[in-house]
Protein backbone atom coordinates (compact mmCIF):
# COMPACT_ATOMS: atom_id res chain seq x y z
CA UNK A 1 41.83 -4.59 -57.72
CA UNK A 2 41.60 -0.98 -56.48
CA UNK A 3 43.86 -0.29 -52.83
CA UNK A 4 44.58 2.69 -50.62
CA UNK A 5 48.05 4.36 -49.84
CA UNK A 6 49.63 6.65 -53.47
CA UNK A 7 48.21 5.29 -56.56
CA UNK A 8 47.69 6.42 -59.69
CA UNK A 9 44.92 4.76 -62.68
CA UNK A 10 46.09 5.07 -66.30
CA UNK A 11 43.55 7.42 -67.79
CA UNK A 12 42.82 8.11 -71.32
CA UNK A 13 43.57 10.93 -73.13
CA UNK A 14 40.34 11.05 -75.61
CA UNK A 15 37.18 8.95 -74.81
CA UNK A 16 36.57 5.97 -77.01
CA UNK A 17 33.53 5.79 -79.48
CA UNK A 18 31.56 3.49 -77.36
CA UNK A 19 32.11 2.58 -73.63
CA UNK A 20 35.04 0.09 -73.22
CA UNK A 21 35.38 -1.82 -70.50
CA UNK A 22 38.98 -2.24 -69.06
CA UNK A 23 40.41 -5.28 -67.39
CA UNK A 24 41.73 -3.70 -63.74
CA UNK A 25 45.64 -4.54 -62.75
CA UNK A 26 47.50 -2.90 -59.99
CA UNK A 27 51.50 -2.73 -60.99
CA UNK A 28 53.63 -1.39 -58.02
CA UNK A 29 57.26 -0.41 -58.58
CA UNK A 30 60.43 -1.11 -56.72
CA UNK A 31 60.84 1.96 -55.57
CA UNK A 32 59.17 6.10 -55.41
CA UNK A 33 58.47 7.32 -58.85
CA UNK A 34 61.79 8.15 -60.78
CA UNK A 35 62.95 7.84 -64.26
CA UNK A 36 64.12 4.56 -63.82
CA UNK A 37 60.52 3.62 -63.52
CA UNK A 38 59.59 5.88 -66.55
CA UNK A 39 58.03 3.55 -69.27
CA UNK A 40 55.05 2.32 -66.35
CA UNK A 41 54.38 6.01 -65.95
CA UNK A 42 54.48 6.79 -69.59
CA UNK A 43 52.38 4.09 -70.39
CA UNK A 44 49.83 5.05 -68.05
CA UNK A 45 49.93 8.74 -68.67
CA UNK A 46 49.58 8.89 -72.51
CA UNK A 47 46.51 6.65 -72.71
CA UNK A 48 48.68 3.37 -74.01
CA UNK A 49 47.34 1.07 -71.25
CA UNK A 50 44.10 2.04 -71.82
CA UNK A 51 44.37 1.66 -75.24
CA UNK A 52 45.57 -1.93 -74.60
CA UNK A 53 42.05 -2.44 -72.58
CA UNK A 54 43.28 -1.99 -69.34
CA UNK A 55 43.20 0.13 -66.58
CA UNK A 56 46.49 0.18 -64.48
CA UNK A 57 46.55 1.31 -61.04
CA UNK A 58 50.18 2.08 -60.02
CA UNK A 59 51.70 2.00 -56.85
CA UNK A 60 54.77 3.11 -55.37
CA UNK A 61 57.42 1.18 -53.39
CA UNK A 62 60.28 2.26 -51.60
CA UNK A 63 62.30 0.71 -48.28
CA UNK A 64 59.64 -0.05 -46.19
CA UNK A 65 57.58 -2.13 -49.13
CA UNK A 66 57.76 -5.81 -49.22
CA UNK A 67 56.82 -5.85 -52.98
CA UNK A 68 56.94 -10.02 -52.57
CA UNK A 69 54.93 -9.99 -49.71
CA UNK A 70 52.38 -8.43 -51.61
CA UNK A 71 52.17 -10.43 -54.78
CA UNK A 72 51.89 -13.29 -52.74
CA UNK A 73 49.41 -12.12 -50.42
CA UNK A 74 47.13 -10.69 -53.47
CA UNK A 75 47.26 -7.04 -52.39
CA UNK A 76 48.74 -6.76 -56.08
CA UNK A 77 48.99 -8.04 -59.50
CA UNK A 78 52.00 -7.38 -60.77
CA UNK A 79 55.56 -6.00 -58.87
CA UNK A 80 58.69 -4.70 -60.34
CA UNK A 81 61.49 -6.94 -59.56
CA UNK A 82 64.72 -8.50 -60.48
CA UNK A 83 66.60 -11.58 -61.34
CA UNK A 84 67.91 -12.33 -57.93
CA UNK A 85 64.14 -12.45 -56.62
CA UNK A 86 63.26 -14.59 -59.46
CA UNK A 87 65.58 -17.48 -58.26
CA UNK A 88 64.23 -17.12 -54.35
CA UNK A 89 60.89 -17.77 -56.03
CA UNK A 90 62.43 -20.79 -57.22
CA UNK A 91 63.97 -21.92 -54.64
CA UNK A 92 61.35 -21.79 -51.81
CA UNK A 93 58.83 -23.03 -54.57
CA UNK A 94 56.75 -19.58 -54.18
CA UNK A 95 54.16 -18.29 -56.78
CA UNK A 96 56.08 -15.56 -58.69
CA UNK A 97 57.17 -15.78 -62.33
CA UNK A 98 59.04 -13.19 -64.27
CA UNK A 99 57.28 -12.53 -68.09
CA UNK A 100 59.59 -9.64 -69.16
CA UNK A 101 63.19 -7.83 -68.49
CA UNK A 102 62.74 -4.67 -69.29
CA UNK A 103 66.37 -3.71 -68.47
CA UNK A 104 69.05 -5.60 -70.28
CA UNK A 105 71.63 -4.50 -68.04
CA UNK A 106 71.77 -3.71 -64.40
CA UNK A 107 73.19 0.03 -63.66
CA UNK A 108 74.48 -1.12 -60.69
CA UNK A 109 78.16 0.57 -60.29
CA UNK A 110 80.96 0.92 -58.36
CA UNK A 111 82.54 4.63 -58.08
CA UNK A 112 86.03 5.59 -57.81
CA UNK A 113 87.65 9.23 -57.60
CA UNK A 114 89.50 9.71 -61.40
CA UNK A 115 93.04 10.22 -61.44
CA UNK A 116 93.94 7.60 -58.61
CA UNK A 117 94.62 5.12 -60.48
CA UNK A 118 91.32 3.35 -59.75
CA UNK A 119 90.27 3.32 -63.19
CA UNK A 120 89.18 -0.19 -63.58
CA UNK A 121 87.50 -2.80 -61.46
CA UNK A 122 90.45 -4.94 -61.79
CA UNK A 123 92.84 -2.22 -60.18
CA UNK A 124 90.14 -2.25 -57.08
CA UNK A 125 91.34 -5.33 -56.01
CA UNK A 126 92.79 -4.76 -52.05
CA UNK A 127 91.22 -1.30 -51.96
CA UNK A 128 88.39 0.03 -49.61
CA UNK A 129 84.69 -0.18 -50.94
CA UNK A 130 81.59 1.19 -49.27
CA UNK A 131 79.09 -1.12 -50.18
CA UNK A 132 75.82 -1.30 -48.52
CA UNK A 133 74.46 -4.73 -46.40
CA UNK A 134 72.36 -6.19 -49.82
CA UNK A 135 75.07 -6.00 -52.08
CA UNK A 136 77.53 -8.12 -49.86
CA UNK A 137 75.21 -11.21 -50.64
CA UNK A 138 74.87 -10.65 -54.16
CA UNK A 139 76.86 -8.45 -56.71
CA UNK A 140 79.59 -8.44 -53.63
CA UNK A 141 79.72 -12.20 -54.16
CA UNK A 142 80.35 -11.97 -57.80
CA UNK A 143 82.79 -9.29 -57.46
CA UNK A 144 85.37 -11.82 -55.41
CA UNK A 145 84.76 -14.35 -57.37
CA UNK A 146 85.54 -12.62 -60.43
CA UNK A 147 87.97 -10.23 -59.31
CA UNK A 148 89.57 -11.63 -55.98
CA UNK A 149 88.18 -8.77 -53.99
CA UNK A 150 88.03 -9.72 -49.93
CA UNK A 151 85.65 -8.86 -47.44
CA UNK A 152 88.43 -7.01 -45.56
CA UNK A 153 87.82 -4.12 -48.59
CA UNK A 154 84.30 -3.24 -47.71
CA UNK A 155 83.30 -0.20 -45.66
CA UNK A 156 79.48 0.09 -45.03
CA UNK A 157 77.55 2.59 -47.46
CA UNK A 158 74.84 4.38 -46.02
CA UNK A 159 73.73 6.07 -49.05
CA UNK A 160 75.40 8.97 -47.97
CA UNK A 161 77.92 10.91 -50.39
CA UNK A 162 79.58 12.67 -48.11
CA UNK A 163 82.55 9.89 -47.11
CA UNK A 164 83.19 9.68 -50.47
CA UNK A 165 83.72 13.47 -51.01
CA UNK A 166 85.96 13.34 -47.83
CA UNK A 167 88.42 10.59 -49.07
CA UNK A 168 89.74 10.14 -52.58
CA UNK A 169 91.08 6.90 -51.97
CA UNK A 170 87.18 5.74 -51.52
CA UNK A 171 85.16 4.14 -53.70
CA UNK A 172 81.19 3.10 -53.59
CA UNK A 173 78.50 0.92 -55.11
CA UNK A 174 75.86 3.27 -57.08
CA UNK A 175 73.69 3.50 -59.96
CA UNK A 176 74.40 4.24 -63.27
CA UNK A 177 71.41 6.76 -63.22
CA UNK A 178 71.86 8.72 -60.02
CA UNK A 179 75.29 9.33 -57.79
CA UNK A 180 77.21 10.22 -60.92
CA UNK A 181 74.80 13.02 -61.73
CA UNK A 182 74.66 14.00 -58.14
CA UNK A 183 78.81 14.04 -57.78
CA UNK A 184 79.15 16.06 -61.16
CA UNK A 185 76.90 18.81 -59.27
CA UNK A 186 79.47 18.90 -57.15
CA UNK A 187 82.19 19.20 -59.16
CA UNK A 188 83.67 15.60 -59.04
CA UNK A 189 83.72 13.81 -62.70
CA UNK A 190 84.07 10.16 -60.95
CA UNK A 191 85.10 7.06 -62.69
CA UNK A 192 82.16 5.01 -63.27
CA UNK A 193 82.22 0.98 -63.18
CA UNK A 194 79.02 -0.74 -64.89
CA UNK A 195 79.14 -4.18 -63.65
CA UNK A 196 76.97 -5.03 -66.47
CA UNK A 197 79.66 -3.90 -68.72
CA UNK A 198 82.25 -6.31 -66.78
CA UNK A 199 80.09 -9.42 -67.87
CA UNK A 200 77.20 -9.07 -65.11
CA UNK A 201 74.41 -10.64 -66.32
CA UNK A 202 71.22 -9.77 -63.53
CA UNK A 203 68.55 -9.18 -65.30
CA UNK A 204 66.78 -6.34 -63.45
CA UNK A 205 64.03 -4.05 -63.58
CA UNK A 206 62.14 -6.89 -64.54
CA UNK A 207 57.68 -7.75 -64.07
CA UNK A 208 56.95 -10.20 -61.70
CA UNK A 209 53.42 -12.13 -61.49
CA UNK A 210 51.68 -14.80 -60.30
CA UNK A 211 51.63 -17.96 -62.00
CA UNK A 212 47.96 -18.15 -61.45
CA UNK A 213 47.15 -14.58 -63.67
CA UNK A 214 49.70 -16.04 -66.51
CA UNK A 215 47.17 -19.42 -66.67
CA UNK A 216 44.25 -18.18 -66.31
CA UNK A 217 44.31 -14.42 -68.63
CA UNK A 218 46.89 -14.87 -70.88
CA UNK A 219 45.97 -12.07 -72.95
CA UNK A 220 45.52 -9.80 -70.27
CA UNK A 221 48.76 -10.53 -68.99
CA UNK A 222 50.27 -9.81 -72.72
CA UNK A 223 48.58 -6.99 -73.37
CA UNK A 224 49.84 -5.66 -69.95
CA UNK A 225 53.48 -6.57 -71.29
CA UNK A 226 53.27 -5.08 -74.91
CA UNK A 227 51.67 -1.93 -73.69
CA UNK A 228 54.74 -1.76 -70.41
CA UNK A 229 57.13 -1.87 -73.64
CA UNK A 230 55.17 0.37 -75.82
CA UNK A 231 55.63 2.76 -72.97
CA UNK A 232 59.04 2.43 -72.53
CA UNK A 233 59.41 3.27 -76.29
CA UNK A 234 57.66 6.16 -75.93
CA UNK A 235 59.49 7.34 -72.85
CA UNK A 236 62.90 6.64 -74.37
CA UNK A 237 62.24 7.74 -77.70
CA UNK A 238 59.19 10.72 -77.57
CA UNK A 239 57.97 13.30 -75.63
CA UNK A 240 58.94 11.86 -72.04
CA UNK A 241 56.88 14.85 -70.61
CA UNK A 242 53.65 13.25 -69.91
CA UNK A 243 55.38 10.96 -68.17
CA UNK A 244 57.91 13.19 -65.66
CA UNK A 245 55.05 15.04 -64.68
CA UNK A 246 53.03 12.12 -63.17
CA UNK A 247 56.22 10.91 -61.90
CA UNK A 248 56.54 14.26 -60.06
CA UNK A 249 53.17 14.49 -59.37
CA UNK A 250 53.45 11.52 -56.72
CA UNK A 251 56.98 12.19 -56.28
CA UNK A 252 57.61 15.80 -55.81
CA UNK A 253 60.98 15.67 -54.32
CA UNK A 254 62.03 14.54 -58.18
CA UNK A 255 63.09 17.26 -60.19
CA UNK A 256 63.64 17.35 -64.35
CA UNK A 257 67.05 17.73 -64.35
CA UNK A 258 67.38 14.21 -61.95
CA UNK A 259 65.06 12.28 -64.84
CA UNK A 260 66.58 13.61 -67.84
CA UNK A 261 69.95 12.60 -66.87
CA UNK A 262 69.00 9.10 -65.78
CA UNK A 263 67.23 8.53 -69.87
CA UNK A 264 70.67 10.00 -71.09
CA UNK A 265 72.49 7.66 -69.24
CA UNK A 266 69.62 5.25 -70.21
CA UNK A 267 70.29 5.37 -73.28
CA UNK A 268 73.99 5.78 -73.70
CA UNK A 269 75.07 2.73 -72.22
CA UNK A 270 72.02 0.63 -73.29
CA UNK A 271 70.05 -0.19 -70.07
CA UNK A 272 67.07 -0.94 -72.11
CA UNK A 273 67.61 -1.58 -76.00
CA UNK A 274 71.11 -3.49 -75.57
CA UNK A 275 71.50 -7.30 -76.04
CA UNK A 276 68.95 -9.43 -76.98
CA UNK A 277 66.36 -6.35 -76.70
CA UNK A 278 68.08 -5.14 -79.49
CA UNK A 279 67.26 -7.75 -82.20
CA UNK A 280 63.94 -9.25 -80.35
CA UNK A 281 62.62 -5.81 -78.67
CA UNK A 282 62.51 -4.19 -75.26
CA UNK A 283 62.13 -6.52 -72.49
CA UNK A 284 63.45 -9.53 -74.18
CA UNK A 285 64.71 -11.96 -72.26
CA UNK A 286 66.46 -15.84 -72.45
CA UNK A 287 66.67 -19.15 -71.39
CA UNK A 288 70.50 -19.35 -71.75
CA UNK A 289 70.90 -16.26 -69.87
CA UNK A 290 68.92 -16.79 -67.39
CA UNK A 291 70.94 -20.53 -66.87
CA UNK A 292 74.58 -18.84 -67.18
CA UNK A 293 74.13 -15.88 -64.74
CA UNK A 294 72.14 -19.19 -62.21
CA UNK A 295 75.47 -20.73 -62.87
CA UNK A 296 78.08 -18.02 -62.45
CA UNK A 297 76.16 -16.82 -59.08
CA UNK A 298 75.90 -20.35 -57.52
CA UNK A 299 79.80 -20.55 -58.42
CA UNK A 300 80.50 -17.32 -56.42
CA UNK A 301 78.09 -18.42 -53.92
CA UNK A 302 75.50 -15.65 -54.23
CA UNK A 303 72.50 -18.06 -55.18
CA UNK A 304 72.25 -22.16 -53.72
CA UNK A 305 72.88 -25.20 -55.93
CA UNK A 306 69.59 -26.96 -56.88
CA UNK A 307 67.34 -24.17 -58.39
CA UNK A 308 65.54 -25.13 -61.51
CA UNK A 309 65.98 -21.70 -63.41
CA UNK A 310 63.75 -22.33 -65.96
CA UNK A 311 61.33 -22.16 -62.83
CA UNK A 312 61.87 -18.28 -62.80
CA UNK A 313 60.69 -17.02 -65.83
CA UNK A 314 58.38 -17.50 -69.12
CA UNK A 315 59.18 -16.59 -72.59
CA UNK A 316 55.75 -16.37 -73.96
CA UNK A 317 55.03 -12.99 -73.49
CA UNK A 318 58.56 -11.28 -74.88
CA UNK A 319 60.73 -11.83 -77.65
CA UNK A 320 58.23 -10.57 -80.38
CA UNK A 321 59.82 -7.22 -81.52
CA UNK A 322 57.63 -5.06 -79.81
CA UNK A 323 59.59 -1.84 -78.71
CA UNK A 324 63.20 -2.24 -81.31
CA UNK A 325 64.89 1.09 -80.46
């Protein structure tokens, strides 16, 4: 499937032998190329798709891409997505399945300035918290429920820094791999809230396909997973160079600095390689996870009663040690 608009094919680095003839998939990411991305890129850049027989178109998203809309429509194969979209799948009985979670824990965050008193998410309870229009139907949700926060607390976030700078009693929803490196530029060492880290359990960063591929090419569809994680070992673990520059090459606003502090954080609070990842390999993924965060988010209210959640996901391509950082 080959498509206009920023797209890059995985391209070997030596030629093989004889002429090999790649099965075609076009994988578009949640967002513009960026770190957080880096393991598609890496895969793509040092030959390990191809060497998986496959040649993989990538596309960029960003906020005016309906990555769903896509899939469903055909325009791609394969979408970077999360948990949450997994269970509207579900629950409108649309053809999407998730066959890997490449990120064990969500970097969503919350931000608060240090020495406050603001130093856990507990102690946020009754203060004011930017948070921008998505989160208040999902991590929002979980956050009252958990932590008897009230929609009387939330400011809007604009993805703008500068209210935050302004006011020290402030805090804001961020990611683990971005606004802390951009506030420490600026002088400001904030306190940094993982909700991961606070018990939750959204499986994001994850690859989203049709039901229809995972039927009909199974092996395509797992060689397309084992290579993903192969390049997310490689990225995390290697040379991340070949990588960044293909990330900068369709993203030019992203600078070295930006993606080498995102794999720190990465790796220091175990995005990738934590939990089950870490005894059945990157992207693992299971059942009773999947069924306990369904169950604490219909409980908060975030996701409706009713879903089947073993409708959201497969197992058949994950949990065989590929990628054990």
């Amino acid at each position: 499937m080959i498509g206009g608009g920023i797209a890059v094919a995985a391209t070997a680095l030596a030629k093989p032998a004889r002429v090999q003839t790649l099965d075609k998939l076009v994988y578009n990411t949640a967002w513009r190329a960026q770190a957080e991305a880096g393991g598609v890129f890496q895969a793509a850049a040092t030959g390990i798709y191809r060497q998986h027989g496959l040649e993989v178109e990538i596309r960029q998203g960003g906020p005016q891409v309906d990555l769903n809309a896509l899939l469903l429509a055909g325009r791609v194969d394969v979408i970077e997505s999360n948990g949450f979209a997994a269970f509207n799948f579900a629950r409108d009985n649309l053809p999407g399945i998730t066959i890997a979670a490449l990120f064990q824990k969500d970097p969503r965050i919350l931000l608060s300035h240090p020495g406050v008193g603001n130093d856990t998410l507990a102690a946020l309870k009754g203060k004011t918290i930017m948070v921008a229009t998505a989160g208040r139907t999902s991590y929002w949700l979980w956050l009252k429920a958990k932590f008897g926060y009230s929609d009387e607390q939330i400011r809007p976030y604009t993805f703008n820094l500068a209210p935050f700078l302004a006011d020290k009693t402030l805090s804001q929803q961020g990611l683990l791999t971005s606004e802390p490196f951009e506030l420490r530029k600026v002088g400001i060492d904030p306190v940094v809230h993982l909700l991961a880290d606070n018990g939750f359990e959204h499986y994001q960063n994850t690859i989203m396909t049709s039901p229809k591929l995972v039927a009909e090419k199974p092996d395509l569809v797992q060689r397309f997973v084992d290579a993903t994680i192969k390049g997310w070992m490689s990225y995390m673990t290697s040379d991340a160079g070949p990588g960044d520059a293909m990330i900068k090459q369709l993203n030019p606003d992203m600078k070295d600095d930006t993606m080498a502090y995102a794999r720190d954080a990465m790796k220091k609070s175990g995005i990738i390689a934590s939990g089950d990842a870490a005894t059945m390999g990157i992207g693992a993924m299971t059942a009773e996870r999947w069924q306990r965060f369904y169950s604490e988010m219909t409980a908060a209210g975030a996701l409706p009663p009713g879903i089947d959640a073993g409708k959201t996901h497969t197992l058949a391509f994950v949990n065989k040690k590929v990628g054990m950082l």
